[in-house]
Protein backbone atom coordinates (compact mmCIF):
# COMPACT_ATOMS: atom_id res chain seq x y z
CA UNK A 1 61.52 105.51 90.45
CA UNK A 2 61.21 105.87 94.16
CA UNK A 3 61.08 102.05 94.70
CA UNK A 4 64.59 101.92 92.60
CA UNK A 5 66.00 104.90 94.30
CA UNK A 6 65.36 102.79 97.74
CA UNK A 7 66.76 99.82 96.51
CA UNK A 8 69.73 101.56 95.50
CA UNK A 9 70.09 103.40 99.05
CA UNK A 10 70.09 100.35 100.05
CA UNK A 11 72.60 98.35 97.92
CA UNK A 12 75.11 102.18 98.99
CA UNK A 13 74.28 101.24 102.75
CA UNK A 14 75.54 97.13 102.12
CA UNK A 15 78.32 98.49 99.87
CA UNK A 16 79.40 100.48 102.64
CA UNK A 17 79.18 97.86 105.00
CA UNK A 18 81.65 95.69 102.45
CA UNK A 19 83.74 99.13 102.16
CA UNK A 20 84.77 98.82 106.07
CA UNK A 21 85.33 95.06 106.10
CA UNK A 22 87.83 95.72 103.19
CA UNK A 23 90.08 98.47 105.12
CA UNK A 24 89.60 96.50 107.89
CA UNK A 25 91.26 93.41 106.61
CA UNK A 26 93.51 95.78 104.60
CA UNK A 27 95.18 97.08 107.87
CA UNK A 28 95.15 94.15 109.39
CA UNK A 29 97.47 92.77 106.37
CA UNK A 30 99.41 95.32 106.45
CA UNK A 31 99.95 95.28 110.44
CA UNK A 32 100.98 91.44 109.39
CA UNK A 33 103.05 92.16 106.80
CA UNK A 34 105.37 94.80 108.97
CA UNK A 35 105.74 92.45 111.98
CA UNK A 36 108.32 92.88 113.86
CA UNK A 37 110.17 94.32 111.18
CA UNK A 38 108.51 97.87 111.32
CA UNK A 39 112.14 99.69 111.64
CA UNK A 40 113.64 97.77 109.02
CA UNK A 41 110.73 98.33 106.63
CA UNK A 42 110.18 101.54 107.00
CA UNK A 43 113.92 102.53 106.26
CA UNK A 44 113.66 100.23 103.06
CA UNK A 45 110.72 102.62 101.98
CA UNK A 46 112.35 105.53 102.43
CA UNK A 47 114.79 104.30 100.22
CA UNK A 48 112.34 104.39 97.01
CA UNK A 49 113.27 105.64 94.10
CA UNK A 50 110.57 108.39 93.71
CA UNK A 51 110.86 107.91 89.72
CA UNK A 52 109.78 104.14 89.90
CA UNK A 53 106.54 105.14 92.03
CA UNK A 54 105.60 107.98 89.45
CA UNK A 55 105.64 105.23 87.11
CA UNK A 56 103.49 103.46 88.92
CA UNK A 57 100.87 106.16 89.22
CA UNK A 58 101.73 106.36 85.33
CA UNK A 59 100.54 102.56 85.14
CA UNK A 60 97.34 102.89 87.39
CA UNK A 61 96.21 106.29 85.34
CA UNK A 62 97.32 104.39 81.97
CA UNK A 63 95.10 101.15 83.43
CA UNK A 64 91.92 103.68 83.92
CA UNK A 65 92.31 104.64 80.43
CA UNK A 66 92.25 101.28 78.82
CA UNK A 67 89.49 100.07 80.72
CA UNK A 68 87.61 103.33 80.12
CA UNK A 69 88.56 102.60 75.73
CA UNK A 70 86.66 99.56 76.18
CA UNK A 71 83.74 101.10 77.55
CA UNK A 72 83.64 103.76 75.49
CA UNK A 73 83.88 101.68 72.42
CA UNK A 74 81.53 98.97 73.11
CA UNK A 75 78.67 102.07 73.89
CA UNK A 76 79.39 103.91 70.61
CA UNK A 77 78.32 100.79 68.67
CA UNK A 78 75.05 101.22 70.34
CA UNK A 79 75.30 104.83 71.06
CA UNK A 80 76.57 107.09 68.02
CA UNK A 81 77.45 110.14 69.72
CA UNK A 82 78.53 108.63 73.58
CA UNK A 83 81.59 110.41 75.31
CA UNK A 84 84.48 109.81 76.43
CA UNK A 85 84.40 111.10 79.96
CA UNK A 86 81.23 109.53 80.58
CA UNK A 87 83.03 105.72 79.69
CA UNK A 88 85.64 106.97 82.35
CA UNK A 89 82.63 107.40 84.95
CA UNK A 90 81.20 103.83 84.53
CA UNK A 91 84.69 102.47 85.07
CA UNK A 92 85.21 104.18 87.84
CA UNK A 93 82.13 103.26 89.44
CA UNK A 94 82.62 99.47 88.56
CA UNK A 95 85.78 100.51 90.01
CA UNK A 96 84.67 101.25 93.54
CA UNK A 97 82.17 98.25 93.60
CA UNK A 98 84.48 95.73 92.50
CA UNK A 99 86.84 96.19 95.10
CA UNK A 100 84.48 96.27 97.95
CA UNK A 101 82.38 93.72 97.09
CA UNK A 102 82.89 89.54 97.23
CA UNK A 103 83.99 88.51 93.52
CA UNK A 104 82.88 92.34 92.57
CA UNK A 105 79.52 91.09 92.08
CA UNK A 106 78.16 94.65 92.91
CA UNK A 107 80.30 95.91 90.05
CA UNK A 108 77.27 95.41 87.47
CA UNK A 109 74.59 97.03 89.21
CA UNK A 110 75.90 100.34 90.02
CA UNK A 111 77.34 100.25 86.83
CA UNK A 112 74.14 99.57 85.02
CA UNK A 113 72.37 102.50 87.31
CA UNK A 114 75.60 104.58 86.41
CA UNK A 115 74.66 103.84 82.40
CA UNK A 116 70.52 104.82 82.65
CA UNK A 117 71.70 108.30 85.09
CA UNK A 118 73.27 108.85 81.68
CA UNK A 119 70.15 108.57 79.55
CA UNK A 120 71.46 104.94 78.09
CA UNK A 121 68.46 102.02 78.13
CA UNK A 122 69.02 99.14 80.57
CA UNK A 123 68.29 96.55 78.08
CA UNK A 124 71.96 98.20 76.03
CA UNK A 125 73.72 98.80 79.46
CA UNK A 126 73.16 95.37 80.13
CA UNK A 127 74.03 93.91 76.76
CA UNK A 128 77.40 96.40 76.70
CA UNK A 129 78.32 95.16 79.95
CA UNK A 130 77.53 91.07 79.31
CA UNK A 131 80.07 92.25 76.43
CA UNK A 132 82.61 93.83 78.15
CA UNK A 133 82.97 90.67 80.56
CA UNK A 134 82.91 88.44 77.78
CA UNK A 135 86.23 89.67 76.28
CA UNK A 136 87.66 90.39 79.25
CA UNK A 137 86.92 86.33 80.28
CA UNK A 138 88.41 85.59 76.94
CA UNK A 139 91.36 87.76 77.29
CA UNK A 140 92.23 86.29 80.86
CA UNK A 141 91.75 82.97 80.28
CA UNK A 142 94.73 83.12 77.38
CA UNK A 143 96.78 85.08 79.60
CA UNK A 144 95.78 81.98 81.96
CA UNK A 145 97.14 79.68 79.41
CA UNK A 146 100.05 81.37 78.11
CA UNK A 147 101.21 81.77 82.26
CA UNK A 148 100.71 78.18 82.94
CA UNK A 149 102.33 76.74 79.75
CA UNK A 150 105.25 79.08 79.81
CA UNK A 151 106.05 79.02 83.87
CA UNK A 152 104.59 75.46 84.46
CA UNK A 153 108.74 74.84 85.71
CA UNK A 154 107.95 77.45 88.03
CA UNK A 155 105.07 75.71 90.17
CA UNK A 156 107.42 72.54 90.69
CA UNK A 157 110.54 74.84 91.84
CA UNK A 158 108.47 76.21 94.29
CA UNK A 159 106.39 73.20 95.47
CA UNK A 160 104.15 74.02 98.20
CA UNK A 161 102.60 77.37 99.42
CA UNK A 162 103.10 76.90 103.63
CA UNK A 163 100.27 78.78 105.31
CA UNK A 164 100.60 79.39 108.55
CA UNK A 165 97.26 79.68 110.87
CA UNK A 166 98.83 79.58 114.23
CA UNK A 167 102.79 78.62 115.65
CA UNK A 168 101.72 75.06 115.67
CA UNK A 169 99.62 74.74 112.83
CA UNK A 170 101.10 74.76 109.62
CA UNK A 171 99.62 73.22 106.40
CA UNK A 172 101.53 73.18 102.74
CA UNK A 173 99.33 73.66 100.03
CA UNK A 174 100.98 72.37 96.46
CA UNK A 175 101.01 75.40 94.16
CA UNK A 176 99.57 73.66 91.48
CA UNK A 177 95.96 72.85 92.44
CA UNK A 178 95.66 76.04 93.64
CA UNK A 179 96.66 77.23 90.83
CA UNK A 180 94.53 74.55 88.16
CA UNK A 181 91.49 75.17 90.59
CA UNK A 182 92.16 78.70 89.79
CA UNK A 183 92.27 78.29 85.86
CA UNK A 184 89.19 76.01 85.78
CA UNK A 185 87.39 78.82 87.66
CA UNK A 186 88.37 81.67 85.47
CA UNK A 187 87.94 78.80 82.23
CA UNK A 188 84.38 77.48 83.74
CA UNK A 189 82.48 81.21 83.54
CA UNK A 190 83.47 81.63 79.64
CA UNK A 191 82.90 77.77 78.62
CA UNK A 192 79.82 77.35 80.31
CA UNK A 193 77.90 79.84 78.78
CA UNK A 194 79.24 78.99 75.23
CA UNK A 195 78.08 75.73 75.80
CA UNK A 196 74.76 76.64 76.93
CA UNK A 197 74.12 79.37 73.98
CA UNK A 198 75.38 76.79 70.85
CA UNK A 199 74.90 73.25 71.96
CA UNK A 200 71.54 72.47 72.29
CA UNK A 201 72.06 69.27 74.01
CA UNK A 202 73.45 71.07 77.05
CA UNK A 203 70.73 73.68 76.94
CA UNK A 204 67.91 70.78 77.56
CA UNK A 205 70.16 68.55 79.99
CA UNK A 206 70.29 71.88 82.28
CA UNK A 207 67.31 72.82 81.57
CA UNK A 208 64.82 69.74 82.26
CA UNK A 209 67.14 67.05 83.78
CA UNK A 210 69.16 69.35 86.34
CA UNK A 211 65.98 71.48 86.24
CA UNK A 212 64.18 68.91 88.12
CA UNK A 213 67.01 67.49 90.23
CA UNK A 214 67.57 71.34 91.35
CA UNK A 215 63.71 71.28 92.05
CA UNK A 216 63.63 68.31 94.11
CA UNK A 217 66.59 69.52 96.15
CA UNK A 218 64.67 72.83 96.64
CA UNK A 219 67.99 74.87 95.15
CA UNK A 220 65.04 75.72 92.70
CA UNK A 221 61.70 76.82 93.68
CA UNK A 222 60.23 77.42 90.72
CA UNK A 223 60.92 75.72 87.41
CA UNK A 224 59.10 77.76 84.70
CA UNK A 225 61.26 80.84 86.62
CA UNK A 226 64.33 78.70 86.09
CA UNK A 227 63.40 78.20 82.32
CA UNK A 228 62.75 81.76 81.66
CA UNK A 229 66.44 83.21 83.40
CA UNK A 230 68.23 79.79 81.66
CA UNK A 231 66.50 81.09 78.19
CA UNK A 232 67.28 84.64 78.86
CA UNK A 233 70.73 83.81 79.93
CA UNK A 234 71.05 81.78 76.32
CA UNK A 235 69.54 84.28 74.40
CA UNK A 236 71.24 87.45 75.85
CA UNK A 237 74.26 86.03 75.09
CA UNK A 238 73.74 84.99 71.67
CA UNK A 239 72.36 89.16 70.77
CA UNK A 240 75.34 90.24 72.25
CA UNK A 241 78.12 87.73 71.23
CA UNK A 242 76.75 87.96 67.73
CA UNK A 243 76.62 91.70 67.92
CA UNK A 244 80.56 92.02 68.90
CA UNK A 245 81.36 89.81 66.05
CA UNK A 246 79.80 92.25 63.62
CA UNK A 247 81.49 94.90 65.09
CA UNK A 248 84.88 93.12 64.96
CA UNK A 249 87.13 96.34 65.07
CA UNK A 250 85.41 97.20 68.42
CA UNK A 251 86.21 93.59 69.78
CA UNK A 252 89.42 93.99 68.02
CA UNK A 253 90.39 97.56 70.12
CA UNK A 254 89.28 95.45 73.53
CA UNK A 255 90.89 92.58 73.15
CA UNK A 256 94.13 94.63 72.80
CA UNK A 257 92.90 97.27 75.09
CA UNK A 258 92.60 93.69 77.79
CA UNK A 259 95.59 92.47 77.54
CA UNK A 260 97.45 96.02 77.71
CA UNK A 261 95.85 96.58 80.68
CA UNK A 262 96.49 92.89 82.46
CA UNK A 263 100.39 93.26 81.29
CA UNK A 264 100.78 96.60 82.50
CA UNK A 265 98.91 96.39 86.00
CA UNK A 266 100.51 92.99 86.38
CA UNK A 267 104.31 94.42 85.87
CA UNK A 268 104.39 96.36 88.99
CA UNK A 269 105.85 93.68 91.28
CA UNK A 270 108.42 94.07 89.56
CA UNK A 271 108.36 98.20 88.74
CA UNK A 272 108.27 98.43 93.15
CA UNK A 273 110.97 96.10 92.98
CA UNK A 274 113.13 98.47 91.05
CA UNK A 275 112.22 101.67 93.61
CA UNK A 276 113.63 99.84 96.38
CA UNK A 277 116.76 98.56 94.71
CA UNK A 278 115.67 94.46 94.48
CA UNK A 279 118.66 92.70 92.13
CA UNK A 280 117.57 89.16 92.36
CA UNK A 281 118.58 87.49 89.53
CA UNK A 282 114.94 85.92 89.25
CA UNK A 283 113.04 89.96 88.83
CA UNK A 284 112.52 90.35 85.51
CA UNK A 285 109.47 92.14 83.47
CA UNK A 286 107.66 88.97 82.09
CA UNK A 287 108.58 86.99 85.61
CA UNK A 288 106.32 89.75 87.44
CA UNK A 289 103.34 89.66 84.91
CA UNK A 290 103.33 85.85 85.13
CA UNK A 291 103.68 85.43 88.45
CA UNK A 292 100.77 88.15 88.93
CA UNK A 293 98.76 85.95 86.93
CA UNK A 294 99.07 83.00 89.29
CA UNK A 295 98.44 85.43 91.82
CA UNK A 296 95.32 86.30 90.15
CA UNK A 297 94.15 82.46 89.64
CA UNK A 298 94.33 81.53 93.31
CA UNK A 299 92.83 84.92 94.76
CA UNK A 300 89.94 83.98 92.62
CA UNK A 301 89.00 80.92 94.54
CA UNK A 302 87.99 82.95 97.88
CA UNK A 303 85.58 85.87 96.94
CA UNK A 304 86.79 87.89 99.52
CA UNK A 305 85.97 91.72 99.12
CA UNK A 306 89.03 93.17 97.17
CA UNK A 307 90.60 90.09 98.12
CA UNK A 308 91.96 91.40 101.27
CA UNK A 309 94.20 89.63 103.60
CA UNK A 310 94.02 86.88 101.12
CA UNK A 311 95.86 88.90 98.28
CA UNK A 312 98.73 90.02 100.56
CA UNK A 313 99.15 86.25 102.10
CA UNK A 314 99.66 84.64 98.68
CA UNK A 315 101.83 87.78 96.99
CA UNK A 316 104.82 86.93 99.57
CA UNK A 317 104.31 83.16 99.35
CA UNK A 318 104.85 83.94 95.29
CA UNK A 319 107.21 86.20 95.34
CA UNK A 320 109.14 85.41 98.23
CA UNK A 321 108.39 81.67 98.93
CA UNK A 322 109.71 79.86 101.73
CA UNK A 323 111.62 76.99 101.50
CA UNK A 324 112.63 78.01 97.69
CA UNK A 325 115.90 79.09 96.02
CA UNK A 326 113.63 81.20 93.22
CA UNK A 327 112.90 84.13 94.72
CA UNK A 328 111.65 87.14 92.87
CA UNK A 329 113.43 89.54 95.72
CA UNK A 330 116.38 89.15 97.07
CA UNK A 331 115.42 89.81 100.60
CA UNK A 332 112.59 89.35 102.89
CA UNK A 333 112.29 92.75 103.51
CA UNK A 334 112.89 94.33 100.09
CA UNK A 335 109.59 91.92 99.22
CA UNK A 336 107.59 93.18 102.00
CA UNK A 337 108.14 96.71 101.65
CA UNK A 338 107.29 96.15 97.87
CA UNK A 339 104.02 94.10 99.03
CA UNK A 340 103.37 97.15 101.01
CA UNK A 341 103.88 99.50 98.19
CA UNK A 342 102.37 97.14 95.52
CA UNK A 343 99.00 97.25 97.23
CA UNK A 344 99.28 100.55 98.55
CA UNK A 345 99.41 102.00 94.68
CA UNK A 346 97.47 99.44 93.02
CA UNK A 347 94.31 98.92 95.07
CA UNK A 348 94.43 101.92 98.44
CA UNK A 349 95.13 104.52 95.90
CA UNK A 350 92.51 103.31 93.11
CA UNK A 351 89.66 102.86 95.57
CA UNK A 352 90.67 105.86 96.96
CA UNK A 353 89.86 107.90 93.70
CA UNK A 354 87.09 105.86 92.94
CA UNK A 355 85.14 106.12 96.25
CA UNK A 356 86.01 110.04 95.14
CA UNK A 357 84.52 109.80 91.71
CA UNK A 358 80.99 107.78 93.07
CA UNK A 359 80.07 110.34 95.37
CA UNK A 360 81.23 113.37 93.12
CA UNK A 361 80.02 112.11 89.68
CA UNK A 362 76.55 113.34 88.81
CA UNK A 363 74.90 113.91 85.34
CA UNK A 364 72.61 115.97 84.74
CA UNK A 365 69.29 116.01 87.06
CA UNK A 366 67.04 115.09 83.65
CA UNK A 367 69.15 112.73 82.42
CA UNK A 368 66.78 110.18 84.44
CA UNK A 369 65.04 108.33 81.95
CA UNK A 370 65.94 106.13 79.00
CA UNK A 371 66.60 107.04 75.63
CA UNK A 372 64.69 105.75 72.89
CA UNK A 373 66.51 106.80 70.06
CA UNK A 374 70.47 105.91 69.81
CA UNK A 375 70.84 109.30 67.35
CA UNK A 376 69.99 111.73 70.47
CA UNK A 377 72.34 113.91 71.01
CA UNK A 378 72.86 113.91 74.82
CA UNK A 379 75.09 117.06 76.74
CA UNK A 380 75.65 117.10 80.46
């Protein structure tokens, strides 16, 4: 237990490290954003409605609720008698990770130390997490769909994403590979490993011809190692894909849990829009959530911690493109005050609370070692 508890001081210590980069690059974006527009900007935020940014901290509470369903429901069909508050302190820990971390790849790990601190078995944190990413996969890949499909008009009207990297250098980026590049990203994580759990034929052409080509390129060192994780990989996901599916209610509760949560956190665009008194004619509800979704498809490419920098560039160059007569504010200034508001409430304030709930959250000092039996009753 020593050995883990090093590697975890560790993983805090790089975490950290990610923590600063992101603030870093989060001030810079925002120094950006206000230009040479500070007075102007500022005056437009005074100007909020203070209604429309309650509901916004209605929608980012609401958001840590839905997540914190899914959780909850996916560990009671392993765990009888898990609660509530204790789903609510794995999200928030995934949380914190996710948005300091490139692609939230530390998300997992604290989260899976955050599950055994709580007396619940790696082997079922892992397989309720592997879960939990599988519908949420699912989930975004038809919002994915649905956004592309019903707004396709609106990646021609806009054209080209200019991205400016000095005075003289400017480069226009079509919106539309961006965007597929994007979708086959997001598409790519879910297909790939239903192709490699049910059709055999991929399984083997991975896992002896690529096997050897990887291990001739060095990219693998070992091939019996690459055989075992390739197996496992297979395998894992079969337990736990076929274990959702007999529990359909629970994968029922996430799916609509998911998409709940993705329509919600995705309509405040336009919900900021409101507090500041935007009337273009192109603001709507749906407009916001869709165009969030693009958003979300070309932040995706870069795994930039809490895609910072990156997430502020494109949500102008959506919402207020250059060049374009659809505009989702009616003023550059209305749509940088709301970019400034936007991330403030959606990521400063949520990492903000999380960062609070990681340090603060601790069960109880015995609660470190796993549970045998799913019937324990377990009180912190």
């Amino acid at each position: 237990m020593q050995q883990d508890t090093k590697v975890i001081r560790n993983e805090i210590i790089r975490y950290s490290i990610y923590l600063l980069i992101v603030l870093g690059l989060t001030v810079l974006a925002f120094y950006l954003t206000i230009g040479n527009n500070a007075n102007i900007i500022v005056d437009t935020l005074k100007s909020a409605n203070p209604y429309f940014i309650l509901a916004v901290l209605g929608v980012v509470l609401f958001c840590f609720i839905l997540r914190s369903i899914v959780i909850f429901f996916l560990t009671r069909s392993y765990e009888k008698k898990y609660p509530f508050h204790r789903a609510i302190a794995v999200d928030q820990v995934g949380t914190f990770y996710r948005m300091v971390t490139p692609a939230g790849l530390g998300s997992h790990v604290m989260e899976t130390h955050t599950y055994f601190r709580q007396r619940i078995p790696i082997s079922t944190a892992l397989s309720i997490l592997a879960t939990y990413s599988i519908i949420y996969q699912i989930v975004l890949i038809i919002y994915n769909t649905i956004t592309i499909i019903a707004k396709g008009n609106l990646i021609v009207e806009i054209g080209f994403i200019n991205i400016s990297f000095s005075e003289s250098t400017n480069v226009d980026v079509p919106l539309w590979i961006l965007i597929m590049i994007g979708y086959v990203i997001n598409l790519a994580v879910i297909v790939f490993i239903f192709f490699i759990s049910y059709w055999n034929g991929f399984y083997h052409f991975l896992d002896k011809k690529c096997g050897k080509l990887f291990y001739k390129l060095k990219i693998v060192k070992n091939l019996d190692n690459y055989h075992q994780k390739l197996t496992g990989a297979r395998d894992n996901f079969r337990a736990n894909f076929g274990h959702l599916l007999v529990n359909w209610r629970v994968f029922i509760i996430s799916i609509v849990a998911f998409f709940l949560y993705i329509t919600l956190s995705y309509s405040v665009p336009y919900i900021v829009g409101l507090a500041l008194g935007n009337s273009s004619q192109y603001a709507n509800f749906w407009d916001s959530v869709l165009l969030s979704n693009f958003h979300q498809m070309i932040t995706c490419i870069i795994p930039i911690p809490g895609n910072s920098l990156l997430s502020e560039l494109f949500f102008l160059r959506l919402f207020y493109p250059a060049g374009s007569a659809v505009k989702f504010y009616e003023s550059e200034e209305i749509a940088r005050a709301s970019l400034l508001l936007w991330r403030g409430l959606m990521f400063i304030i949520p990492l903000f609370i999380s960062s609070l709930f990681t340090i603060i959250y601790r069960p109880r000092k015995n609660a470190y070692y796993a549970q045998d039996s799913n019937d324990q009753e377990v009180q912190e």
